[in-house]
C-alpha atoms as a PDB file:
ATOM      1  CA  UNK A   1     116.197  49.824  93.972  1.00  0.00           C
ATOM      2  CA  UNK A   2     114.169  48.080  96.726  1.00  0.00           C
ATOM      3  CA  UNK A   3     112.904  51.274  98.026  1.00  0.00           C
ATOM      4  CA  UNK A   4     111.570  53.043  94.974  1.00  0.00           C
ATOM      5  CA  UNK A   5     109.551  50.329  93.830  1.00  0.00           C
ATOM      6  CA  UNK A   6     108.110  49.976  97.228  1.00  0.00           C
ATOM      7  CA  UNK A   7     107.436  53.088  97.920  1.00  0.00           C
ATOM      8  CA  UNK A   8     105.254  53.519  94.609  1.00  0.00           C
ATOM      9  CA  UNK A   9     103.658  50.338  94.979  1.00  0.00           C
ATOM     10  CA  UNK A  10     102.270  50.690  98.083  1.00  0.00           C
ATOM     11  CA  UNK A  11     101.105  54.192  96.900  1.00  0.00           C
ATOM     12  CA  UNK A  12      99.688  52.372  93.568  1.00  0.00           C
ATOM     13  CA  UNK A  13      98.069  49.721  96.102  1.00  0.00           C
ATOM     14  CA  UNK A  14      96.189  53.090  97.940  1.00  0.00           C
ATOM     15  CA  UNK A  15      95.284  54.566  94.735  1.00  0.00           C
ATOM     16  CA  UNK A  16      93.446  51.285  93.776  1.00  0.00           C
ATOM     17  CA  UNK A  17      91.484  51.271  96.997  1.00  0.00           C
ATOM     18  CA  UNK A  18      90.517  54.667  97.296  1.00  0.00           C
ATOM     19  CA  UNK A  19      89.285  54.714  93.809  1.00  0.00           C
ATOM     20  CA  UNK A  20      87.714  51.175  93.612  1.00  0.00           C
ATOM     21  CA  UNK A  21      84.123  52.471  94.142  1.00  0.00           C
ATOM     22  CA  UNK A  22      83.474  54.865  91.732  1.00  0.00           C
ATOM     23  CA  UNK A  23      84.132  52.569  89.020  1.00  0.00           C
ATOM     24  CA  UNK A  24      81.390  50.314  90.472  1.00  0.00           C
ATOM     25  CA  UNK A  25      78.617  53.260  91.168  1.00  0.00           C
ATOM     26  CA  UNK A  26      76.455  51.950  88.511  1.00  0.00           C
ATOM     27  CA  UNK A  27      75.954  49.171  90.999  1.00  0.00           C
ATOM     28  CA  UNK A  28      76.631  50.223  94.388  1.00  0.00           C
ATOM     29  CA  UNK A  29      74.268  53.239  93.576  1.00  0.00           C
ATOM     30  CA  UNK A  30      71.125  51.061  92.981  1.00  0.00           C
ATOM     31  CA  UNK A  31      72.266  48.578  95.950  1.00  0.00           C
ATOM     32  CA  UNK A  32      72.761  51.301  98.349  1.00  0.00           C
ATOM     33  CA  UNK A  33      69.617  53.753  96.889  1.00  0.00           C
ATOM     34  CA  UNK A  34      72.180  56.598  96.835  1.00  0.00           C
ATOM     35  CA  UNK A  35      71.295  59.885  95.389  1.00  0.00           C
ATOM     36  CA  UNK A  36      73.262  62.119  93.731  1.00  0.00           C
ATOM     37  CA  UNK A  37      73.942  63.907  96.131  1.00  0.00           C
ATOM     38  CA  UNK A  38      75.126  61.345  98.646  1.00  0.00           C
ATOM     39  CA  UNK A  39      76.771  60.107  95.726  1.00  0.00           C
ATOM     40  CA  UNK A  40      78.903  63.999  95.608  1.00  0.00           C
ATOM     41  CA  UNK A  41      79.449  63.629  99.794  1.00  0.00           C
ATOM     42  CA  UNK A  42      81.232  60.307  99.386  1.00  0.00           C
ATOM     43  CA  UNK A  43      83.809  61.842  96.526  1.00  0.00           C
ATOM     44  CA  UNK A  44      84.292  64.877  98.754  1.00  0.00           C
ATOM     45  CA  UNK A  45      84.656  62.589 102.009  1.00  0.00           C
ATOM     46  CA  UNK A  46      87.415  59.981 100.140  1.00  0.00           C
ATOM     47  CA  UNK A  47      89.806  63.400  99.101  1.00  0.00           C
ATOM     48  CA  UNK A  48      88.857  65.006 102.475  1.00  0.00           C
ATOM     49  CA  UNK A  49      90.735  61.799 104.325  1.00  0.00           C
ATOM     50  CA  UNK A  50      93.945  62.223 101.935  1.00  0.00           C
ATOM     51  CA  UNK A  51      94.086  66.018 102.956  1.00  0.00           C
ATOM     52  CA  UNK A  52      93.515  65.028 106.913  1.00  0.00           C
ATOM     53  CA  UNK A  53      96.139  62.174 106.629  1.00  0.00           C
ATOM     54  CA  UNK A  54      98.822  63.900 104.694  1.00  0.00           C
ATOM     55  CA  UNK A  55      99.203  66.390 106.920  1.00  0.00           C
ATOM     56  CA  UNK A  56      99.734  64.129 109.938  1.00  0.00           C
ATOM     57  CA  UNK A  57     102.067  61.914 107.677  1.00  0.00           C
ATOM     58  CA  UNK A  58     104.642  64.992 106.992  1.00  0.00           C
ATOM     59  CA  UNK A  59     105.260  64.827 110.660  1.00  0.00           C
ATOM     60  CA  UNK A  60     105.194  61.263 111.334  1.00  0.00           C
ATOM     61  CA  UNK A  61     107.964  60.434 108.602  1.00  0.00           C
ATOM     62  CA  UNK A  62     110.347  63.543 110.148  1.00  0.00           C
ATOM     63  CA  UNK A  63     109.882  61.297 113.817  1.00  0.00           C
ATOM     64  CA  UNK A  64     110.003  57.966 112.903  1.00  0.00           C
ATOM     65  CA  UNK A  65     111.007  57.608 109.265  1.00  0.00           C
ATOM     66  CA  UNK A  66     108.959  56.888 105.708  1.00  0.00           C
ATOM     67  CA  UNK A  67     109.134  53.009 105.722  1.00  0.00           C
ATOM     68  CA  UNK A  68     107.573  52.809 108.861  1.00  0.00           C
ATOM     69  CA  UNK A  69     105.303  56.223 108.917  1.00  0.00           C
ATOM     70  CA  UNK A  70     104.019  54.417 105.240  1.00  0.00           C
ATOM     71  CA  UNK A  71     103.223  50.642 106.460  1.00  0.00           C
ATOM     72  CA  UNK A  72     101.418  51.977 109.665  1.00  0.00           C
ATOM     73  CA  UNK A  73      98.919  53.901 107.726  1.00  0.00           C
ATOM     74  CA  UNK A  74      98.515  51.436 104.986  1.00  0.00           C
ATOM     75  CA  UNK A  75      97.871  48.788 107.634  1.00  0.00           C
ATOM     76  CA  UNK A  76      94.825  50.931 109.089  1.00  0.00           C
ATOM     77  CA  UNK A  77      93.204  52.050 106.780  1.00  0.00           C
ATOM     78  CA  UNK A  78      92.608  48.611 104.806  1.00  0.00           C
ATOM     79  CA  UNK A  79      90.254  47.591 107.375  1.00  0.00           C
ATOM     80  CA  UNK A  80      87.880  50.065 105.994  1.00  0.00           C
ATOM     81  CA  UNK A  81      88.453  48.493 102.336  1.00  0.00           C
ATOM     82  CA  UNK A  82      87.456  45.018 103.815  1.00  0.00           C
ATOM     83  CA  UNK A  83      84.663  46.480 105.752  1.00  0.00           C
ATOM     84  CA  UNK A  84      83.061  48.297 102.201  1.00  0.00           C
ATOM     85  CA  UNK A  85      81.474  45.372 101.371  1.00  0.00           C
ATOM     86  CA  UNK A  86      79.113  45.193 104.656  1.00  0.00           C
ATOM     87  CA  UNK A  87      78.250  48.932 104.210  1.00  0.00           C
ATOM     88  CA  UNK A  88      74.184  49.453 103.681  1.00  0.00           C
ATOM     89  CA  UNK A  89      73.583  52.739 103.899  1.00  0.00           C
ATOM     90  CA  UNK A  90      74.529  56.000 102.608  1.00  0.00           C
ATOM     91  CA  UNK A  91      76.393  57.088 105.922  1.00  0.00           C
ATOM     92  CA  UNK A  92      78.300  53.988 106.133  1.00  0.00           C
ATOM     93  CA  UNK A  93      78.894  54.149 102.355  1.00  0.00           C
ATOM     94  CA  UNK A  94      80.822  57.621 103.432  1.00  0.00           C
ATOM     95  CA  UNK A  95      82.684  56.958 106.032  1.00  0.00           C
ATOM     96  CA  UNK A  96      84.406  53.774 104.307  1.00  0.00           C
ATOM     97  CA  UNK A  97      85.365  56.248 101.327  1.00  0.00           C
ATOM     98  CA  UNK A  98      86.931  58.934 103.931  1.00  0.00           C
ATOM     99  CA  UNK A  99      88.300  56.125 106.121  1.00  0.00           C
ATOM    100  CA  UNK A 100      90.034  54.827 102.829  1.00  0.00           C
ATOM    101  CA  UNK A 101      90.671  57.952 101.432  1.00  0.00           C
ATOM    102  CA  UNK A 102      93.325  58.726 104.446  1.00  0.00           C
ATOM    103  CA  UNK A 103      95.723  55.802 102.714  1.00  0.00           C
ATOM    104  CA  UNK A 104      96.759  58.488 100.450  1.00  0.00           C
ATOM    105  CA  UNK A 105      98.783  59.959 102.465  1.00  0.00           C
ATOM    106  CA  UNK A 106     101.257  57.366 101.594  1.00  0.00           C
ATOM    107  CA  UNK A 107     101.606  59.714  98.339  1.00  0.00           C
ATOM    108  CA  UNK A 108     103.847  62.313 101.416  1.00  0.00           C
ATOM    109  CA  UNK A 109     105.819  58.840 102.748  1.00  0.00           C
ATOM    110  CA  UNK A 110     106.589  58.402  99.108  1.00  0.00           C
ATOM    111  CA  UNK A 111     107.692  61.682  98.556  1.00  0.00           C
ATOM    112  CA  UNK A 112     109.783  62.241 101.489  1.00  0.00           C
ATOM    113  CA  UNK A 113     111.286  58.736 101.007  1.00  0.00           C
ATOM    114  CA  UNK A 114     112.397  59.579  97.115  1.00  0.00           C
ATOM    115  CA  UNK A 115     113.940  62.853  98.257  1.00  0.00           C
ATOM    116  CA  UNK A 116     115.617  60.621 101.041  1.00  0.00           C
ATOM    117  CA  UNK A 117     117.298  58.519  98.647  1.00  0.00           C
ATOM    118  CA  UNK A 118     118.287  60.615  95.913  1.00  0.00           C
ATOM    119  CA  UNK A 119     120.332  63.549  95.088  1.00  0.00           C
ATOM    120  CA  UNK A 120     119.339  67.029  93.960  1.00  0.00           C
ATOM    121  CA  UNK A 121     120.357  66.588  90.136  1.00  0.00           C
ATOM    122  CA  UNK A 122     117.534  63.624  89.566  1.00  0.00           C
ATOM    123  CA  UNK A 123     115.527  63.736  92.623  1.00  0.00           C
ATOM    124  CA  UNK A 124     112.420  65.775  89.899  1.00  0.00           C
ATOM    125  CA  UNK A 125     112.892  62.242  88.176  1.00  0.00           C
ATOM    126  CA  UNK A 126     112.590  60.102  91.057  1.00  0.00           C
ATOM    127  CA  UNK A 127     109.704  61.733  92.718  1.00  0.00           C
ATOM    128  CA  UNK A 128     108.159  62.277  89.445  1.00  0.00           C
ATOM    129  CA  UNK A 129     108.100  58.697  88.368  1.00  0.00           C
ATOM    130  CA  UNK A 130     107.229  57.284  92.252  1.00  0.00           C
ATOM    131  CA  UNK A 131     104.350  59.415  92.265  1.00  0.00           C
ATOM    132  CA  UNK A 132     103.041  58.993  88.431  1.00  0.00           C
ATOM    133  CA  UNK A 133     103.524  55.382  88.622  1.00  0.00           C
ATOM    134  CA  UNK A 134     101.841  55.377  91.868  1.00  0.00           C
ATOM    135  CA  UNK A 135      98.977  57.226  90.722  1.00  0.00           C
ATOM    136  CA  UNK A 136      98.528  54.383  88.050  1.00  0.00           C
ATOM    137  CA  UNK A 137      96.428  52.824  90.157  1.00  0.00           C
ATOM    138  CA  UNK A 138      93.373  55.540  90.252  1.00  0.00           C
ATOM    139  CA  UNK A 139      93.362  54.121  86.294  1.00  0.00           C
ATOM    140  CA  UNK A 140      94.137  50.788  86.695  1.00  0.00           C
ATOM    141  CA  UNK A 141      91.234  50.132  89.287  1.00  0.00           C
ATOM    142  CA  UNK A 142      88.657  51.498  86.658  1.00  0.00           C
ATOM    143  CA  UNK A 143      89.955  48.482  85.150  1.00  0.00           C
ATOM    144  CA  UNK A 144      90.199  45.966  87.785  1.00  0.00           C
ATOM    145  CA  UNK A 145      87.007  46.219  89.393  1.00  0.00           C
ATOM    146  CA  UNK A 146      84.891  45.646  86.800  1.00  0.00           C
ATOM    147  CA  UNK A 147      87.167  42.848  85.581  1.00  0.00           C
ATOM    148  CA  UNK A 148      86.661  41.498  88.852  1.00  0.00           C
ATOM    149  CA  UNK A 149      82.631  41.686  89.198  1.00  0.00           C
ATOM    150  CA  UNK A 150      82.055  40.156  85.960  1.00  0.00           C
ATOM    151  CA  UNK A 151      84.762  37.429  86.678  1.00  0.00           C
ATOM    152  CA  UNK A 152      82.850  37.109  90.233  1.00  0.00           C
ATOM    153  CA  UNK A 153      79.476  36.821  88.595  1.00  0.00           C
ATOM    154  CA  UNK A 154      80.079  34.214  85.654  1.00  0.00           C
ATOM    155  CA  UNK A 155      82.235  32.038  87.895  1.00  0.00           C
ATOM    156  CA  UNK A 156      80.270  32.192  90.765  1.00  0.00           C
ATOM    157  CA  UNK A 157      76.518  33.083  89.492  1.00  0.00           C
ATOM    158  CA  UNK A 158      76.361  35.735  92.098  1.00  0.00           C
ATOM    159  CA  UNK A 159      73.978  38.632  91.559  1.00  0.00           C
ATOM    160  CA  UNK A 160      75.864  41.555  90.957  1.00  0.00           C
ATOM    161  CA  UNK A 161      74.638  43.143  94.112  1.00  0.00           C
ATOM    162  CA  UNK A 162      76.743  40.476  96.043  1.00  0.00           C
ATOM    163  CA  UNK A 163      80.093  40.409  92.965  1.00  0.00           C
ATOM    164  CA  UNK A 164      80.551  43.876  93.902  1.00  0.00           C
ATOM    165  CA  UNK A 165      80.967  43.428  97.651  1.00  0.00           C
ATOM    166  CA  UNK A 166      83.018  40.279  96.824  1.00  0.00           C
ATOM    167  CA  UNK A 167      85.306  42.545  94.375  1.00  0.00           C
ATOM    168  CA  UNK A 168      86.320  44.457  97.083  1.00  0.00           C
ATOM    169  CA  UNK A 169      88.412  41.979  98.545  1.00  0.00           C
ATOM    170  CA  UNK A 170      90.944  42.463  95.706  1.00  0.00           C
ATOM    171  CA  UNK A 171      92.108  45.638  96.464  1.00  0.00           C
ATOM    172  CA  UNK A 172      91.715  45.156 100.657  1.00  0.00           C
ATOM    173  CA  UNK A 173      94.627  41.956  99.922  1.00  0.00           C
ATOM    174  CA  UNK A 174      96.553  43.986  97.578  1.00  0.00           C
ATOM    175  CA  UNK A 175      96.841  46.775  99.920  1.00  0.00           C
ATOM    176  CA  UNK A 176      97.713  44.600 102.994  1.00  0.00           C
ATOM    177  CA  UNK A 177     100.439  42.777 101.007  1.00  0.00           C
ATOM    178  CA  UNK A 178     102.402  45.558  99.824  1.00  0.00           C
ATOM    179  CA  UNK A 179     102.288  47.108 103.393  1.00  0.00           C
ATOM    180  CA  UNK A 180     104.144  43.965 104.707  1.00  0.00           C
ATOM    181  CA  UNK A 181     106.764  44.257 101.617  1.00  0.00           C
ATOM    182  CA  UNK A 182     107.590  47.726 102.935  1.00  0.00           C
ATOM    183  CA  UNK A 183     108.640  46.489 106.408  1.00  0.00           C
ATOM    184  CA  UNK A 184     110.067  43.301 104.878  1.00  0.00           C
ATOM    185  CA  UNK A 185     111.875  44.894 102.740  1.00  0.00           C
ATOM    186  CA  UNK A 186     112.285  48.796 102.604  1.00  0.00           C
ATOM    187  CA  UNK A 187     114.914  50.762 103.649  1.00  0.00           C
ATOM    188  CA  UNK A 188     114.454  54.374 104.756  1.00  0.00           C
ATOM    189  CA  UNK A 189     118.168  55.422 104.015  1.00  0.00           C
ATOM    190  CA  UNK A 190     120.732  54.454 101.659  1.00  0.00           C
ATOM    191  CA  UNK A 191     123.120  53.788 104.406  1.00  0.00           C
ATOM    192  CA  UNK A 192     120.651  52.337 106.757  1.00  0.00           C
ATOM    193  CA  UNK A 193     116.879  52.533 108.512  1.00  0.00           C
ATOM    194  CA  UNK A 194     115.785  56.011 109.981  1.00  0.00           C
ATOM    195  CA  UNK A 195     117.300  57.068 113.282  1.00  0.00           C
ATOM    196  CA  UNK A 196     116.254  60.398 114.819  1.00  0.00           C
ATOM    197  CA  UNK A 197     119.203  62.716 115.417  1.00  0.00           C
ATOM    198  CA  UNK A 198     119.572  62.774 118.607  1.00  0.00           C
ATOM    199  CA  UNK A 199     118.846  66.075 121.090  1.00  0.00           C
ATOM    200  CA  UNK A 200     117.102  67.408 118.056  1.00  0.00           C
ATOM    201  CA  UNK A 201     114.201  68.679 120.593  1.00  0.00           C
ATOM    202  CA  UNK A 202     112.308  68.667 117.803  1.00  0.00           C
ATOM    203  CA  UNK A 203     108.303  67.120 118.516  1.00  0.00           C
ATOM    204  CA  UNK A 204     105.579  66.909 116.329  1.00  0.00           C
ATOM    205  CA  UNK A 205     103.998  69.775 117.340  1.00  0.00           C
ATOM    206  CA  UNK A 206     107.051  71.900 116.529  1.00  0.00           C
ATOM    207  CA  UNK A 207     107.730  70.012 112.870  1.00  0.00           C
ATOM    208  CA  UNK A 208     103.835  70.405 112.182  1.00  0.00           C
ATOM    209  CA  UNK A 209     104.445  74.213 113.074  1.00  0.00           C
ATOM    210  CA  UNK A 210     107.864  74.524 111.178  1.00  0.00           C
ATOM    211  CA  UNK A 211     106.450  73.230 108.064  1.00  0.00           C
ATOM    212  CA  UNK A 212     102.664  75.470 108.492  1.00  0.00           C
ATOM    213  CA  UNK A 213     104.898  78.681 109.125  1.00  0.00           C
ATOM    214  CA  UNK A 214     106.422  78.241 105.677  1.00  0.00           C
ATOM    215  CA  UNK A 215     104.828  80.440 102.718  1.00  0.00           C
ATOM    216  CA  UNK A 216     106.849  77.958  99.897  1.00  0.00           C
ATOM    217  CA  UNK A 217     104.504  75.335 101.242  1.00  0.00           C
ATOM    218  CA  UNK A 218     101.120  77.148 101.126  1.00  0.00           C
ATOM    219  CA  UNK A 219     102.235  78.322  97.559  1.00  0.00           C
ATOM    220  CA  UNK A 220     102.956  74.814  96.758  1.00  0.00           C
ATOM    221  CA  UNK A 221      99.878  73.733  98.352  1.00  0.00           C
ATOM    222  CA  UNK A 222      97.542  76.143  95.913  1.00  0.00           C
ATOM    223  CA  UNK A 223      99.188  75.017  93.097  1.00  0.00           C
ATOM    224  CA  UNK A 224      99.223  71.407  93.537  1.00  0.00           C
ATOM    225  CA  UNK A 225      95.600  71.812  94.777  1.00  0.00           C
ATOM    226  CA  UNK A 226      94.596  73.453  91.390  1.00  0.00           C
ATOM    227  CA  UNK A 227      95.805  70.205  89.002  1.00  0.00           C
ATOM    228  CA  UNK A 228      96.079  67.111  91.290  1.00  0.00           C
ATOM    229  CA  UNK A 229      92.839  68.474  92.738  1.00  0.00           C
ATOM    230  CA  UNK A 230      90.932  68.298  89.243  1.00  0.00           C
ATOM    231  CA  UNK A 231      92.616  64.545  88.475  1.00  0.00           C
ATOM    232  CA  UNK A 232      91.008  63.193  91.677  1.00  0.00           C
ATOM    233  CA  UNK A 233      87.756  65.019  90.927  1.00  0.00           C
ATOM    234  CA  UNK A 234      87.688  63.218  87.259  1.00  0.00           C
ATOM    235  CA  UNK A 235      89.060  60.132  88.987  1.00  0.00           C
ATOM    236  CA  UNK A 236      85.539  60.129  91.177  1.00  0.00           C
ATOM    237  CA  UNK A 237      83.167  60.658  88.555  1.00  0.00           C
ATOM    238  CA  UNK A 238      84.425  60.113  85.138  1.00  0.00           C
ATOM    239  CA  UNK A 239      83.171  56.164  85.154  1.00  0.00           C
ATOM    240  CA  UNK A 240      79.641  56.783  86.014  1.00  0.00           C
ATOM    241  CA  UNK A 241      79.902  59.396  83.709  1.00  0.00           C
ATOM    242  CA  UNK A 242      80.478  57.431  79.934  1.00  0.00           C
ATOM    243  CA  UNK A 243      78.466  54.629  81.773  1.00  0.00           C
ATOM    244  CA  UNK A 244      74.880  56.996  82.487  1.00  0.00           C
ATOM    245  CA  UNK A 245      75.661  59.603  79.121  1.00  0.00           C
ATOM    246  CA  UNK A 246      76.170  57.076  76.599  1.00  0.00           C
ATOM    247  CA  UNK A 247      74.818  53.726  77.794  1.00  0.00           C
ATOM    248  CA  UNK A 248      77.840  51.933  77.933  1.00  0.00           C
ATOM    249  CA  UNK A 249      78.213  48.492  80.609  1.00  0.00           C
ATOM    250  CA  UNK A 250      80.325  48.438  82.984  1.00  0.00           C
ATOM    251  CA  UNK A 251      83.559  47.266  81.596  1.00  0.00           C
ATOM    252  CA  UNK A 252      83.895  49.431  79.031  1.00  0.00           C
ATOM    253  CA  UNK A 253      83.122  52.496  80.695  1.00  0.00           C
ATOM    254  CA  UNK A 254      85.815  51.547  82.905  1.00  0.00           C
ATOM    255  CA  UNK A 255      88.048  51.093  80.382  1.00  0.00           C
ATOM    256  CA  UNK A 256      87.720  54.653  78.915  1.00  0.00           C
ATOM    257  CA  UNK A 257      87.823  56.366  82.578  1.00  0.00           C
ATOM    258  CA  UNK A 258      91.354  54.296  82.727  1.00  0.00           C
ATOM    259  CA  UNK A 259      93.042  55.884  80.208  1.00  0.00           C
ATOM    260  CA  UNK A 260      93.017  59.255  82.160  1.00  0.00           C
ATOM    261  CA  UNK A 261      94.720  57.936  85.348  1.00  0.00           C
ATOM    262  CA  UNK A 262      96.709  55.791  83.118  1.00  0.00           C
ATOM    263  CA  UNK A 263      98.613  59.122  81.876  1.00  0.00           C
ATOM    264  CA  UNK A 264     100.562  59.119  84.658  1.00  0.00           C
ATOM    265  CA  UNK A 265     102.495  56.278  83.415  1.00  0.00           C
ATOM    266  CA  UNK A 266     104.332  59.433  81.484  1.00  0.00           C
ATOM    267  CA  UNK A 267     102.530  62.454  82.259  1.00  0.00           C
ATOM    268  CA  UNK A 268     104.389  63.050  86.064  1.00  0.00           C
ATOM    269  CA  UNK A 269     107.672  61.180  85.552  1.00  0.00           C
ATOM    270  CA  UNK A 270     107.923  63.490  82.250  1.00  0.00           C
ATOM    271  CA  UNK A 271     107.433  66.768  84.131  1.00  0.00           C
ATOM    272  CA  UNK A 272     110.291  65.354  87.211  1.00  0.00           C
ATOM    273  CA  UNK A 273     112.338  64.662  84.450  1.00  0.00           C
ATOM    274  CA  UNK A 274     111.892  67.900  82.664  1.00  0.00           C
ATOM    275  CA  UNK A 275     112.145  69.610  85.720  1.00  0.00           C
ATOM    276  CA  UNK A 276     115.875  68.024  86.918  1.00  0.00           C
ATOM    277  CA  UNK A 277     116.983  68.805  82.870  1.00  0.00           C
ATOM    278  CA  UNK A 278     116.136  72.653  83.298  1.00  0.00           C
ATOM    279  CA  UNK A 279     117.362  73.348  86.599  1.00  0.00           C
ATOM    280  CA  UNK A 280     120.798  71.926  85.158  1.00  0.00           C
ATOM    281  CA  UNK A 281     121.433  75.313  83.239  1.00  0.00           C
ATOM    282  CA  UNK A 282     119.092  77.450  84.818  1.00  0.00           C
ATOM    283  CA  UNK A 283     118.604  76.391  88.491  1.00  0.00           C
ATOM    284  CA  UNK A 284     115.721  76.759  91.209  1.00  0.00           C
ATOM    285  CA  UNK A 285     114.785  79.026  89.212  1.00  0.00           C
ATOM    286  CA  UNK A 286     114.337  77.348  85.973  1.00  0.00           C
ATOM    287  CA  UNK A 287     112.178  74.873  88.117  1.00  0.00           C
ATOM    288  CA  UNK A 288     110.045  77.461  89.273  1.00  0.00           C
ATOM    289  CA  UNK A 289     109.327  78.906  85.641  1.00  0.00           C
ATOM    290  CA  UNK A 290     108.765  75.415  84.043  1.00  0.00           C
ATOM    291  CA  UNK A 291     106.383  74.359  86.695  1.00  0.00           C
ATOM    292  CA  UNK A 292     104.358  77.858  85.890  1.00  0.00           C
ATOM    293  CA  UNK A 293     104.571  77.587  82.070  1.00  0.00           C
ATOM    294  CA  UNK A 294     103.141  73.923  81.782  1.00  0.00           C
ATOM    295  CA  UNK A 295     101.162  74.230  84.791  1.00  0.00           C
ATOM    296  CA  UNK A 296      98.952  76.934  82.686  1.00  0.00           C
ATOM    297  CA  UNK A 297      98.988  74.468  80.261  1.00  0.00           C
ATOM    298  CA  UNK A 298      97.488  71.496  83.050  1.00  0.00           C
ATOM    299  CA  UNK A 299      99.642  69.582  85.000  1.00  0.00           C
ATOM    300  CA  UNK A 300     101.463  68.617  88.172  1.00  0.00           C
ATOM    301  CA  UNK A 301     104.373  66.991  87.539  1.00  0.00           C
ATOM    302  CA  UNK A 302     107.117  69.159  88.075  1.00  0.00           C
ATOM    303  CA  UNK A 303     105.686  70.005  91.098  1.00  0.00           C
ATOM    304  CA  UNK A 304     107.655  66.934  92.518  1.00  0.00           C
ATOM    305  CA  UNK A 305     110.925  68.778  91.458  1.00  0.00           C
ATOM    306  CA  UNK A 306     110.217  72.002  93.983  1.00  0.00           C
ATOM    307  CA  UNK A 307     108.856  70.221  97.088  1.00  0.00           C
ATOM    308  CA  UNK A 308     112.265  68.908  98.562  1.00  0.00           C
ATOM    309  CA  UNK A 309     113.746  72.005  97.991  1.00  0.00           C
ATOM    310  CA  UNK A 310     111.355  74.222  99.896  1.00  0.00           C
ATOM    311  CA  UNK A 311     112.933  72.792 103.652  1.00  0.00           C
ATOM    312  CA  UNK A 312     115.569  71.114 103.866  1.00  0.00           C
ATOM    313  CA  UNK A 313     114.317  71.098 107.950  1.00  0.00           C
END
């Protein structure tokens, strides 16, 4: 269906954006003279804009819908993925990676729209598969972008201190393109586009304090935190990682640090799925125990089969 493969592409599209750098920091590093340090600020700042943005995106989609809540943000924040290659300092170097970190949020559009369009019995599966698939693309750009800077330099003859900044046109057209598909062709509703109800009275300061009031949420929030929270922390650094500890190029340590955001591909849509099987016999509350028994074993996949149960406001 139209909208599922929208809504995780555009997500997929974010993923390769916001992740696009680290990938590169062999280069970008020596270009840019960044220490480590600097290096740690600009990981923190790129999750810091998906926490900022998501929480503004919950209340956007309850006032004016997923499709176009989704396009919006994708729209503005891919300026600051064609403005990363003018950056020259280690300020500027930040604030692209924060700027394009907020595009995440598009992971809460895709979310909301999956529980939107499905019903309770599969909607673990649905959200489970929008979001792993989505997430494909903090692997696939470990791939990409190196691809692309050695495709840039032997075609071209570039130095590689220009390929990357050329490179990050890829992901700035990529991201722009899928946000037009999603007002082309998405659909918020099975039966239609979003419509607020009317005389709900309900504002955005009153959803934002609705959904903050709620202790599901903050329980959720810990949880999540603890295993999605690792995966973008590996996502930041694992590249530069195999590429400085054993003296690998570019490609290839890229093509290691892939096949951990490449799990996704079955790691999430396994624990939706898992999640809609058990809480056939057992419930809510066979959800609840599966996602603690394999989240002490490490992962975050079933969360997606609690969230659109914990307010149906």
């Amino acid at each position: 269906m139209r909208a599922f493969h929208l809504s995780w592409l555009s997500f997929f599209a974010c993923f390769v954006s916001t992740f696009a750098a680290p990938p590169l920091l062999p280069i970008i590093r020596d270009n840019l003279n960044l220490t480590a340090d600097e290096i740690g600020y600009a990981g923190i700042a790129s999750v810091t804009g998906a926490v900022v943005a998501r929480i503004a995106m919950g209340a956007a989609c309850d006032t004016v819908g997923p499709r176009l809540a989704s396009a919006s943000l994708v729209l503005i924040t891919a300026p600051a993925v064609f403005f990363t290659p003018t950056v020259s300092s280690p300020v500027s170097f930040v604030l692209v990676r924060f700027l394009t970190g907020c595009s995440l949020a598009t992971f809460v559009s895709t979310q909301y729209w999956m529980s939107s369009m499905f019903s309770s019995l599969v909607v673990g599966t649905a959200n489970g598969v929008a979001a792993g698939w989505g997430n494909l693309g903090g692997g696939a750009t470990q791939l990409v972008m190196p691809f692309a800077v050695t495709l840039i330099r032997r075609s071209t003859g570039a130095a590689k201190f220009t390929a990357w900044r050329i490179a990050f046109y890829v992901p700035g057209l990529f991201q722009m393109l899928t946000a037009f598909a999603v007002l082309i062709f998405g659909q918020d509703l099975p039966d239609g586009n979003f419509r607020r109800v009317e005389n709900s009275g309900d504002e955005i300061p009153q959803i934002l304090f609705h959904g903050v009031r709620n202790y599901r949420g903050w329980i959720l929030a810990l949880t999540y935190g603890y295993c999605f929270g690792v995966e973008l922390t590996v996502d930041n650094v694992i590249a530069e990682y195999f590429y400085d500890r054993f003296n690998l190029d570019l490609q290839t340590a890229g093509m290691i640090a892939a096949s951990f955001g490449l799990a996704n591909l079955i790691s999430r849509p396994g624990g939706g799925r898992l999640s809609d099987e058990v809480a056939k016999r057992f419930g809510m509350r066979g959800r609840l125990w599966t996602l603690w028994l394999v989240q002490t074993l490490a992962a975050c996949g079933l969360t997606f089969g609690v969230v659109p149960f914990v307010s149906k406001r």
